[in-house]
C-alpha atoms as a PDB file:
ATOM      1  CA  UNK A   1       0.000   0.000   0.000  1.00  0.00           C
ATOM      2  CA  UNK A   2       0.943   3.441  -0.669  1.00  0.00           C
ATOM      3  CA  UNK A   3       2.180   5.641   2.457  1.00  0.00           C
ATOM      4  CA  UNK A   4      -0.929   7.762   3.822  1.00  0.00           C
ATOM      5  CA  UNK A   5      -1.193  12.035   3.602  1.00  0.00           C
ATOM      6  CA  UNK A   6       0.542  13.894   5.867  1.00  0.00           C
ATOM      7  CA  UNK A   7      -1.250  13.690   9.658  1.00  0.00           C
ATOM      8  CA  UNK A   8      -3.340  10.182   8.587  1.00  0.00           C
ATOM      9  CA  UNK A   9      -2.494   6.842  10.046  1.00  0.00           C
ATOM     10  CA  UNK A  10      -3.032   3.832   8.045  1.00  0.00           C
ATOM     11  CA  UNK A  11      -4.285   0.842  10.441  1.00  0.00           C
ATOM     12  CA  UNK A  12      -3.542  -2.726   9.432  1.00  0.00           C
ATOM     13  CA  UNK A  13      -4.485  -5.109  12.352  1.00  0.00           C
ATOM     14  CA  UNK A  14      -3.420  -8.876  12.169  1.00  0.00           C
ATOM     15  CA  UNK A  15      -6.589 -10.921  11.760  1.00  0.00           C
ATOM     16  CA  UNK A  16      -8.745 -10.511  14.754  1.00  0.00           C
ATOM     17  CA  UNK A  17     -12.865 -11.374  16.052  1.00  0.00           C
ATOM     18  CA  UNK A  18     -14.979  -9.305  14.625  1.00  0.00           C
ATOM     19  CA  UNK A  19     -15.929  -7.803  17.748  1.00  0.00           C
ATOM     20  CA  UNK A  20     -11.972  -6.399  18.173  1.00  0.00           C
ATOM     21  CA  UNK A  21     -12.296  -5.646  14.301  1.00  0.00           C
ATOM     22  CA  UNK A  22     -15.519  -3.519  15.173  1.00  0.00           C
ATOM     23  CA  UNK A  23     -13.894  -2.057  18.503  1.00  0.00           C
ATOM     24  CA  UNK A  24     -10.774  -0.925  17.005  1.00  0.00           C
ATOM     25  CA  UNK A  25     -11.981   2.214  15.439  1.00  0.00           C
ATOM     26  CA  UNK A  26     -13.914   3.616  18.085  1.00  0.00           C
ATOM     27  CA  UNK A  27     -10.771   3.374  20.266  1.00  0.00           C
ATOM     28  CA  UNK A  28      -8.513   5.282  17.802  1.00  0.00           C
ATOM     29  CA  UNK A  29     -11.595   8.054  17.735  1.00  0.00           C
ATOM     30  CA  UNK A  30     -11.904   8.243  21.479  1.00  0.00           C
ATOM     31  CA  UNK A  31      -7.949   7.950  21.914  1.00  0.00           C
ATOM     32  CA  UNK A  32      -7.770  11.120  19.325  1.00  0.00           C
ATOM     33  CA  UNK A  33      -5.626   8.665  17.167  1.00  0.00           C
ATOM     34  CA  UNK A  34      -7.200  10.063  13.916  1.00  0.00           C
ATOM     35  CA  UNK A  35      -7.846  10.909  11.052  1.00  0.00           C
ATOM     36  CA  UNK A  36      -6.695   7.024  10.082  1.00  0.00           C
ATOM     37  CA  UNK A  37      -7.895   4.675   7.580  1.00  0.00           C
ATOM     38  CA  UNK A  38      -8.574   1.294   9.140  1.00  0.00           C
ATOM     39  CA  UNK A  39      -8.044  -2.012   6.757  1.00  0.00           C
ATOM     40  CA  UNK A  40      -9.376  -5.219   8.688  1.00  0.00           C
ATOM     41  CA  UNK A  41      -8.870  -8.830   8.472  1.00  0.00           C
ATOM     42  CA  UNK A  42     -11.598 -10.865  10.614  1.00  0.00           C
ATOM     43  CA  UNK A  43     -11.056 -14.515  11.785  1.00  0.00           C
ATOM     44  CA  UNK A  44     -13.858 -16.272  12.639  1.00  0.00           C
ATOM     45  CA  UNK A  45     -16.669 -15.202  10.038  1.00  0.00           C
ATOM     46  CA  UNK A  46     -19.367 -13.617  11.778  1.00  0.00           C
ATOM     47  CA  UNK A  47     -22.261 -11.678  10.988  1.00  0.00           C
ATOM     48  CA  UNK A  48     -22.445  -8.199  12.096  1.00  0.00           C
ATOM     49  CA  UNK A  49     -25.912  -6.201  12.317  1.00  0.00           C
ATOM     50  CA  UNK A  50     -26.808  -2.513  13.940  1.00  0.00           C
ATOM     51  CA  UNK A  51     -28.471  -2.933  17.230  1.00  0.00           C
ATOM     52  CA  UNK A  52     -32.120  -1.933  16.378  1.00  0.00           C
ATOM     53  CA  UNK A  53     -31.852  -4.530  13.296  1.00  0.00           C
ATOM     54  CA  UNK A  54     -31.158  -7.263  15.783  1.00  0.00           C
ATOM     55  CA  UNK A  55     -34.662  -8.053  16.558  1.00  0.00           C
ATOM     56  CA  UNK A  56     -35.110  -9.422  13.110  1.00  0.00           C
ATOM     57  CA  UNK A  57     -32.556 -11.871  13.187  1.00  0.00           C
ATOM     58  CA  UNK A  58     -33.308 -15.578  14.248  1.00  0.00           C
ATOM     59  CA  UNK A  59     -30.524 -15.856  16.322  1.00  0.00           C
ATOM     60  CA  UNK A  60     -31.388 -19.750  16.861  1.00  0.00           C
ATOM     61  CA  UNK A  61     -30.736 -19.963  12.927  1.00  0.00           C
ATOM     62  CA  UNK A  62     -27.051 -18.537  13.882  1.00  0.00           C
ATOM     63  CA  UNK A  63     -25.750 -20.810  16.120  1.00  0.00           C
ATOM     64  CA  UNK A  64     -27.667 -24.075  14.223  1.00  0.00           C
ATOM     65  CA  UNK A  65     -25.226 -22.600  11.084  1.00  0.00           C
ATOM     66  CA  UNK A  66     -22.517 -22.671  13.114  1.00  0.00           C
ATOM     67  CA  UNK A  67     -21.965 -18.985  13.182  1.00  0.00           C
ATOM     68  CA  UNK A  68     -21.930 -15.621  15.243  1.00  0.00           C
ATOM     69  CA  UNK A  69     -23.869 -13.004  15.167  1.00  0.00           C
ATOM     70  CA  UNK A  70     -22.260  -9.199  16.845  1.00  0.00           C
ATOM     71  CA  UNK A  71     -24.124  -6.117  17.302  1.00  0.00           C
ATOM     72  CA  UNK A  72     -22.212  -2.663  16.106  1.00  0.00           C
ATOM     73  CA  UNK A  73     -22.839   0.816  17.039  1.00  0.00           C
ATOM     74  CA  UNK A  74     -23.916   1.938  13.557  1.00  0.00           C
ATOM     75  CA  UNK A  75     -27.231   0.658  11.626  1.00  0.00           C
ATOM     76  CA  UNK A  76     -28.220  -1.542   9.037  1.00  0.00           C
ATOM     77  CA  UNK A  77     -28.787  -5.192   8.586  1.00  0.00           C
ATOM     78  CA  UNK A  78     -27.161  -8.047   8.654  1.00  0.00           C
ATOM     79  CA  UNK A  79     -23.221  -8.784   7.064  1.00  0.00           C
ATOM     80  CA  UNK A  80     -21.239 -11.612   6.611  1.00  0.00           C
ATOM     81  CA  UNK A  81     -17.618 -10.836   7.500  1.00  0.00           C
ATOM     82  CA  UNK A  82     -15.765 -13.067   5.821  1.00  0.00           C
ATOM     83  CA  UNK A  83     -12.475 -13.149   4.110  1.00  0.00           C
ATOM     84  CA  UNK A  84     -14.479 -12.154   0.990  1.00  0.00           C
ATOM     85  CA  UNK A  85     -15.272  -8.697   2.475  1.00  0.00           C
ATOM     86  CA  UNK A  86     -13.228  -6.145   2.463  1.00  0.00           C
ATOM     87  CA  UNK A  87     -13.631  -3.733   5.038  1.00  0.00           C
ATOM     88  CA  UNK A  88     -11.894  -0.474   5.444  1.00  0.00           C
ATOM     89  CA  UNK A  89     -13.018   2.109   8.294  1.00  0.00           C
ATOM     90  CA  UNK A  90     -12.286   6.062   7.923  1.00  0.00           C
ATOM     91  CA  UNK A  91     -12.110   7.596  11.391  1.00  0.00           C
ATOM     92  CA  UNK A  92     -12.289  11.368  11.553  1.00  0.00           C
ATOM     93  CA  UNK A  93     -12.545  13.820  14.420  1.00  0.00           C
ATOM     94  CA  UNK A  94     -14.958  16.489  14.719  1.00  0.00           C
ATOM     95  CA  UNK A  95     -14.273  19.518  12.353  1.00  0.00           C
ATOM     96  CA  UNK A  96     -12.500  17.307   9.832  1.00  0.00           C
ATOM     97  CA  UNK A  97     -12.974  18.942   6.436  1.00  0.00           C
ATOM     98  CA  UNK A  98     -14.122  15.511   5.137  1.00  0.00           C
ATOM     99  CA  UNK A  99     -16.683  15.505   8.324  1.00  0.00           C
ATOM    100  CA  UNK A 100     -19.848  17.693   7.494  1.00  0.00           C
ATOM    101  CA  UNK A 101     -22.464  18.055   9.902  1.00  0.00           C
ATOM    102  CA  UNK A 102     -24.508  16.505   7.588  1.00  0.00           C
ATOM    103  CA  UNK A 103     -24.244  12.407   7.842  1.00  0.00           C
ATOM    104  CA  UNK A 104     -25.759  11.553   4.315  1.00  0.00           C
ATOM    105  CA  UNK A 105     -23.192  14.180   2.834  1.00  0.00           C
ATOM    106  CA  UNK A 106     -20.280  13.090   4.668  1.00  0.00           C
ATOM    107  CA  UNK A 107     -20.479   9.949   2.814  1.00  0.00           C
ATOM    108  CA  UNK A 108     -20.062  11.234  -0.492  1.00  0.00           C
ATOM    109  CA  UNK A 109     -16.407  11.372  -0.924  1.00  0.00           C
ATOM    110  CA  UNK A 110     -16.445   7.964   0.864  1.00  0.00           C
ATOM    111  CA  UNK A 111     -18.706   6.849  -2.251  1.00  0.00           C
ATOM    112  CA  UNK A 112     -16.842   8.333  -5.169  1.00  0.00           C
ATOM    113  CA  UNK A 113     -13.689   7.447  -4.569  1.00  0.00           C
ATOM    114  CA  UNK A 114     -14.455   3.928  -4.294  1.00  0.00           C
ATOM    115  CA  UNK A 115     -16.634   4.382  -7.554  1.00  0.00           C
ATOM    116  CA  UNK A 116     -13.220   5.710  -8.811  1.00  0.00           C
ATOM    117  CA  UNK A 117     -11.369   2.792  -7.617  1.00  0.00           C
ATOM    118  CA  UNK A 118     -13.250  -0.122  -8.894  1.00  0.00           C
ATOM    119  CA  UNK A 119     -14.190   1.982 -11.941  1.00  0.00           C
ATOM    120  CA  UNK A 120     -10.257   1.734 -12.619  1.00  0.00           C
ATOM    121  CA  UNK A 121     -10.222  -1.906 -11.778  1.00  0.00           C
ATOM    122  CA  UNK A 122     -12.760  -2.770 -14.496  1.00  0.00           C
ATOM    123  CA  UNK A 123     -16.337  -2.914 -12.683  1.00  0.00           C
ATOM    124  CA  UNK A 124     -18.657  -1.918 -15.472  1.00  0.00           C
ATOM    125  CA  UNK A 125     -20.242   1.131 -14.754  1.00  0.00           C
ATOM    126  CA  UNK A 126     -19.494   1.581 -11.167  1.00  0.00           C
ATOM    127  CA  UNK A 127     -20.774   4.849  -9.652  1.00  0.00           C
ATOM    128  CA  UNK A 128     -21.787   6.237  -6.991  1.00  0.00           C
ATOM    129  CA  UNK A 129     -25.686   7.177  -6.692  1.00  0.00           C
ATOM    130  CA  UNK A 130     -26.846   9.969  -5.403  1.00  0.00           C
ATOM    131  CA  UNK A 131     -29.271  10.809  -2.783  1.00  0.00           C
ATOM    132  CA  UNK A 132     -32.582  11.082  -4.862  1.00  0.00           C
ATOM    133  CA  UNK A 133     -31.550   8.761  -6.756  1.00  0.00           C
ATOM    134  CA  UNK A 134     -30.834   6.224  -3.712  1.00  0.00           C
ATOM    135  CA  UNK A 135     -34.520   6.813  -1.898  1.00  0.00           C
ATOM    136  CA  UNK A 136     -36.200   5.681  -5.368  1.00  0.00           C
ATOM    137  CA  UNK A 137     -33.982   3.049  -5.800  1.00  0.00           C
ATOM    138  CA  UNK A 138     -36.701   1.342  -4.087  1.00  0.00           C
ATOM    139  CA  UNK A 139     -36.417  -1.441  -0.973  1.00  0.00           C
ATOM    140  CA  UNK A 140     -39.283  -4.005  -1.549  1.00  0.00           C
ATOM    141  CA  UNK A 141     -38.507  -7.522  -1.984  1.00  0.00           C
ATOM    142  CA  UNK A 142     -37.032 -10.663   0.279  1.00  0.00           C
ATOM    143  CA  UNK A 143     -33.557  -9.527   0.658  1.00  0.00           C
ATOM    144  CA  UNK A 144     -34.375  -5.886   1.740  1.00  0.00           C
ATOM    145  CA  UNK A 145     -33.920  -6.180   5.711  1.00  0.00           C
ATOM    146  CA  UNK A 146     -29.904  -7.782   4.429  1.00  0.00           C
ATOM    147  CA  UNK A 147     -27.453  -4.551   4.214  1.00  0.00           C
ATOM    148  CA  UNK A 148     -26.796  -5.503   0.757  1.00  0.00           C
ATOM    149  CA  UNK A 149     -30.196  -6.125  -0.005  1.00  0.00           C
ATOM    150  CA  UNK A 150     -31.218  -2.357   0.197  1.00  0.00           C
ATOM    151  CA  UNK A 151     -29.590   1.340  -0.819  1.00  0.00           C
ATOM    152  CA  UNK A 152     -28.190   3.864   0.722  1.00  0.00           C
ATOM    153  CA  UNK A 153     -27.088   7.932  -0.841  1.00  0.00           C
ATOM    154  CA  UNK A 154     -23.617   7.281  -2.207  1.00  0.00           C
ATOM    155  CA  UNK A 155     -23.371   3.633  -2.139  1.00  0.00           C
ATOM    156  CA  UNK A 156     -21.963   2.041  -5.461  1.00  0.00           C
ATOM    157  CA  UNK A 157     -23.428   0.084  -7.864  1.00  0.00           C
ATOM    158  CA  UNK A 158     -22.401  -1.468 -11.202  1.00  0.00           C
ATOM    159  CA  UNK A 159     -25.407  -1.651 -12.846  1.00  0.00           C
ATOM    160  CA  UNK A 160     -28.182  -2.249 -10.673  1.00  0.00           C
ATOM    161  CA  UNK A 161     -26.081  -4.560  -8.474  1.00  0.00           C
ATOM    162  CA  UNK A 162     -24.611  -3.128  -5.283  1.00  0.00           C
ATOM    163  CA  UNK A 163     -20.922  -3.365  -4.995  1.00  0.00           C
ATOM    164  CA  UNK A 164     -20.534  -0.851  -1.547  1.00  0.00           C
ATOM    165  CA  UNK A 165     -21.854  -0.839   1.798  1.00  0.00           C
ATOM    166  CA  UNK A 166     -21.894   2.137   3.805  1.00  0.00           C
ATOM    167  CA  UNK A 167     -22.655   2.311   7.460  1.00  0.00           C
ATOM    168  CA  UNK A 168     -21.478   5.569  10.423  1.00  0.00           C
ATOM    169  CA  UNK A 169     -21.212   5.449  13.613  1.00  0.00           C
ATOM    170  CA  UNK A 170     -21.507   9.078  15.114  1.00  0.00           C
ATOM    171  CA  UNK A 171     -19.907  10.291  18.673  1.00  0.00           C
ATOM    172  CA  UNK A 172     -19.087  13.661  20.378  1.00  0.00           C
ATOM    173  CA  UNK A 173     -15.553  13.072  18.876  1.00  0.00           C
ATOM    174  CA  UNK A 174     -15.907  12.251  15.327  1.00  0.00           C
ATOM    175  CA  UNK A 175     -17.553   9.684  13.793  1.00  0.00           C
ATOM    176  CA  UNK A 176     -16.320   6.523  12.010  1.00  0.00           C
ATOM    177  CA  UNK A 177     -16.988   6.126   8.173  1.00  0.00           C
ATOM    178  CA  UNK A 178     -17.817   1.846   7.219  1.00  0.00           C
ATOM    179  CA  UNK A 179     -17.214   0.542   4.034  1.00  0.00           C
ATOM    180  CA  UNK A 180     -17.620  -2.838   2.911  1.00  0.00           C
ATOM    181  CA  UNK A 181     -17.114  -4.340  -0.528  1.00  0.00           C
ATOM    182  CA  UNK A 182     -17.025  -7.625  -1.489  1.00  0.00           C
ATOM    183  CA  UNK A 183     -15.410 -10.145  -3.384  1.00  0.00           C
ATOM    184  CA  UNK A 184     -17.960 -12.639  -3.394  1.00  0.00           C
ATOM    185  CA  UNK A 185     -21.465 -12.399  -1.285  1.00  0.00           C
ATOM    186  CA  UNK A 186     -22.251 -15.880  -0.354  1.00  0.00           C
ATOM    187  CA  UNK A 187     -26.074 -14.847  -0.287  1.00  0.00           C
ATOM    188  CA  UNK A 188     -27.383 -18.574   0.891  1.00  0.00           C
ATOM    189  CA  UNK A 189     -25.087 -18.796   4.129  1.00  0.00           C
ATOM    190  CA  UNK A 190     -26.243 -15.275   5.060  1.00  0.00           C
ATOM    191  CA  UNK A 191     -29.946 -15.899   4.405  1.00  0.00           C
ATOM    192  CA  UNK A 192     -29.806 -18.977   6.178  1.00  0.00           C
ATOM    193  CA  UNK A 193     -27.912 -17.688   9.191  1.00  0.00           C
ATOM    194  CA  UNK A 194     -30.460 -14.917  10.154  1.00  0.00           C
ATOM    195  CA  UNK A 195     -33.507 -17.393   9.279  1.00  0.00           C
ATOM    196  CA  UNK A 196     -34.489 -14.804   5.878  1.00  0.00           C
ATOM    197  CA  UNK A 197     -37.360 -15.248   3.594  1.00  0.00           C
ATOM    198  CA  UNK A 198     -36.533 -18.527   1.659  1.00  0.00           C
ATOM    199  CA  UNK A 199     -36.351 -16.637  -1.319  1.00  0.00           C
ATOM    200  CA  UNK A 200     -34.124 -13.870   0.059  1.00  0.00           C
ATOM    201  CA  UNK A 201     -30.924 -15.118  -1.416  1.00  0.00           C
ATOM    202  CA  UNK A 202     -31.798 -15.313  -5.074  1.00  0.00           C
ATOM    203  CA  UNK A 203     -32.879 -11.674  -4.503  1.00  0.00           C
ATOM    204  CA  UNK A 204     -29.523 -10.655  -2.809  1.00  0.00           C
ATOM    205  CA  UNK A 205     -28.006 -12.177  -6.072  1.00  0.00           C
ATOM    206  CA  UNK A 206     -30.155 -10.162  -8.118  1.00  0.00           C
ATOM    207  CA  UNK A 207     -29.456  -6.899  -6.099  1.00  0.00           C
ATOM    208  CA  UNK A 208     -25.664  -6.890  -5.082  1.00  0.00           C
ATOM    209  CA  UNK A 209     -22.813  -8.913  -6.198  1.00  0.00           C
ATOM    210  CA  UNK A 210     -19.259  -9.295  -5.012  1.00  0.00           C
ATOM    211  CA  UNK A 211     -16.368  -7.876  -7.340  1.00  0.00           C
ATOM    212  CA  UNK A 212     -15.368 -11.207  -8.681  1.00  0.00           C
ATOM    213  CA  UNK A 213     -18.628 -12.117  -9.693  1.00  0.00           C
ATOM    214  CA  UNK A 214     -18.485  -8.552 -11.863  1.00  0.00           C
ATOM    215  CA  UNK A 215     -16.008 -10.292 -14.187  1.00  0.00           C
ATOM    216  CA  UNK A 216     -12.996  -8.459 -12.317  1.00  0.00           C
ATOM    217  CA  UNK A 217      -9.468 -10.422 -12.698  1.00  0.00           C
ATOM    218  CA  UNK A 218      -8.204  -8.587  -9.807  1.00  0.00           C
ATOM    219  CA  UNK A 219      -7.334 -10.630  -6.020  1.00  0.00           C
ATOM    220  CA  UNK A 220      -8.580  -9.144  -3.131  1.00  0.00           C
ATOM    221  CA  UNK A 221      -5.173  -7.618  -2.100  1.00  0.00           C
ATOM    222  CA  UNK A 222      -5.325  -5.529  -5.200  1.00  0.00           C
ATOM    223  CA  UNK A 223      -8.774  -4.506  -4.632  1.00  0.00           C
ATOM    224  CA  UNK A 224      -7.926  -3.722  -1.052  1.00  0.00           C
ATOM    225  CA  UNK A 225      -4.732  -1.567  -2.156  1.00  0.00           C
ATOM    226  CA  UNK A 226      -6.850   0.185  -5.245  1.00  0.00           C
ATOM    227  CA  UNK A 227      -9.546   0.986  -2.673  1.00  0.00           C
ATOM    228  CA  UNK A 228      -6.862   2.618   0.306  1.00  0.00           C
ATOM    229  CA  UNK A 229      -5.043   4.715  -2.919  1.00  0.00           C
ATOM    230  CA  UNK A 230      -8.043   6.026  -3.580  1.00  0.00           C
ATOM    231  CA  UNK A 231      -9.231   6.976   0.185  1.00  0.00           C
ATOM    232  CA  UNK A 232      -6.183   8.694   0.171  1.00  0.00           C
ATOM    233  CA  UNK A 233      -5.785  10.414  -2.690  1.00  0.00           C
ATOM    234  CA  UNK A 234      -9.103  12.087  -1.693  1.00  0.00           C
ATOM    235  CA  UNK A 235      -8.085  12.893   1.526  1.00  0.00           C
ATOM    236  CA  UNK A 236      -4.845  14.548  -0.041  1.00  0.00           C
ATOM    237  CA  UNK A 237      -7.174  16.745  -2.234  1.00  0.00           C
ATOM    238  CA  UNK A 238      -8.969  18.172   1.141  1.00  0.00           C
ATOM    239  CA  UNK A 239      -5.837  19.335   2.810  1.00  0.00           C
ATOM    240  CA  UNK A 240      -6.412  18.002   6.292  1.00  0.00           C
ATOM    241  CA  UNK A 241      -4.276  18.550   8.749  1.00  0.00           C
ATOM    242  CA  UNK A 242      -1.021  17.202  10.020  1.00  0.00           C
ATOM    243  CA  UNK A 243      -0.586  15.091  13.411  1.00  0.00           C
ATOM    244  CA  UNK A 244       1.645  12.716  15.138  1.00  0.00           C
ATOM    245  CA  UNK A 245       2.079   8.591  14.364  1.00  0.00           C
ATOM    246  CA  UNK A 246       0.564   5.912  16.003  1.00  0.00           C
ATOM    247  CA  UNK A 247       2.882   3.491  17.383  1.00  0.00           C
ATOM    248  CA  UNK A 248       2.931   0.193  15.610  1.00  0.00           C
ATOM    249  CA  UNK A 249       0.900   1.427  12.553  1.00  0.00           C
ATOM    250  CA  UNK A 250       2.222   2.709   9.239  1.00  0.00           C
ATOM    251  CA  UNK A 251       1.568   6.403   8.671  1.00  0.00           C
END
């Protein structure tokens, strides 16, 4: 990976639970470790959902599959964090130029320069849609209560497949910035682990689609480093500020 702007950290954790993985970030935030992009490797797979989406998981389904299921601070439905998701958090302090007030806009650079990213890795059409655009996208159908089942402002699609995930978690002293894009969604283990509508993974299919299923001859460590070069380059662009390292992370 390239190095990050001046006064960023770039955070690359051995593989850990998905409840460190989740925990990480809001540490650096409350630590005032940030700005910092976060790039995660899980082990075990679990399934992650916001809090007030838990009710609608069967959590009985879970543990028959074999599989567990951890609450985070932001919302949406349920993930599966695999090794085919890649994960990167932005954590940014209050007043950060790339931090309006405004949580649906502060996702928009987020957005594009992952549309620019995979654009450049050869996912037809990727973009990233905009707000009007997102709330007509419309969220009927079985896979709709899955986070890759509905749409968000400034997610990114190829198509009319989602290829991005978006999620924030907001707190006195910043806020952190989720993105998720997979390499391959394995819709039926996901459906089955939350006890979904039968039909709910041949929707997902329909809906969102990992990057190797786009056609992409790219690994997931290329994707991953095409994704960071592009968080950064934005960040570059917004002049932010310059601070100290954080031990033990490149930065």
């Amino acid at each position: 990976m390239t190095a990050p702007p001046a006064g960023w950290r770039l955070v690359t954790p051995d593989a850990q639970p998905v409840a460190g993985a989740l925990a990480l970030p809001q540490r650096l935030l409350d630590d005032g470790d940030c700005p910092a992009l976060v790039v995660h490797r899980v082990s075990p797979a679990a399934i992650t959902c916001g809090r007030a989406q838990m009710g609608g998981i069967d959590l009985q389904a879970a543990r028959a599959a074999g599989i567990e299921v951890v609450p985070r601070a932001s919302g949406g439905g349920p993930v599966l964090w695999d090794d085919d998701l890649i994960a990167i958090d932005v954590v940014l302090p209050t007043g950060h130029p790339l931090l309006p007030t405004d949580v649906v806009a502060a996702y928009r650079w987020v957005g594009e320069a992952v549309a620019t990213a995979l654009g450049a890795l050869g996912v037809p059409g990727a973009r990233a849609v905009p707000p009007d655009e997102a709330r007509a996208w419309g969220g009927a159908g079985a896979a709709s209560s899955l986070c890759f089942g509905g749409m968000s402002p400034w997610e990114v699609v190829s198509g009319r497949r989602k290829v991005l995930g978006l999620s924030q978690v907001r707190r006195q002293a910043g806020a952190i910035i989720q993105a998720g894009v997979p390499m391959r969604i394995d819709a039926n283990r996901l459906a089955r682990a939350v006890g979904a509508a039968p039909d709910a993974a041949a929707h997902l299919t329909d809906v969102a689609a990992g990057i190797a299923e786009l056609g992409v001859c790219a690994s997931r460590g290329e994707v991953e480093d095409a994704l960071v070069a592009a968080l950064q380059a934005a960040a570059s662009r917004a002049g932010t500020p310059t601070t100290g390292r954080m031990p033990g992370t490149r930065g």
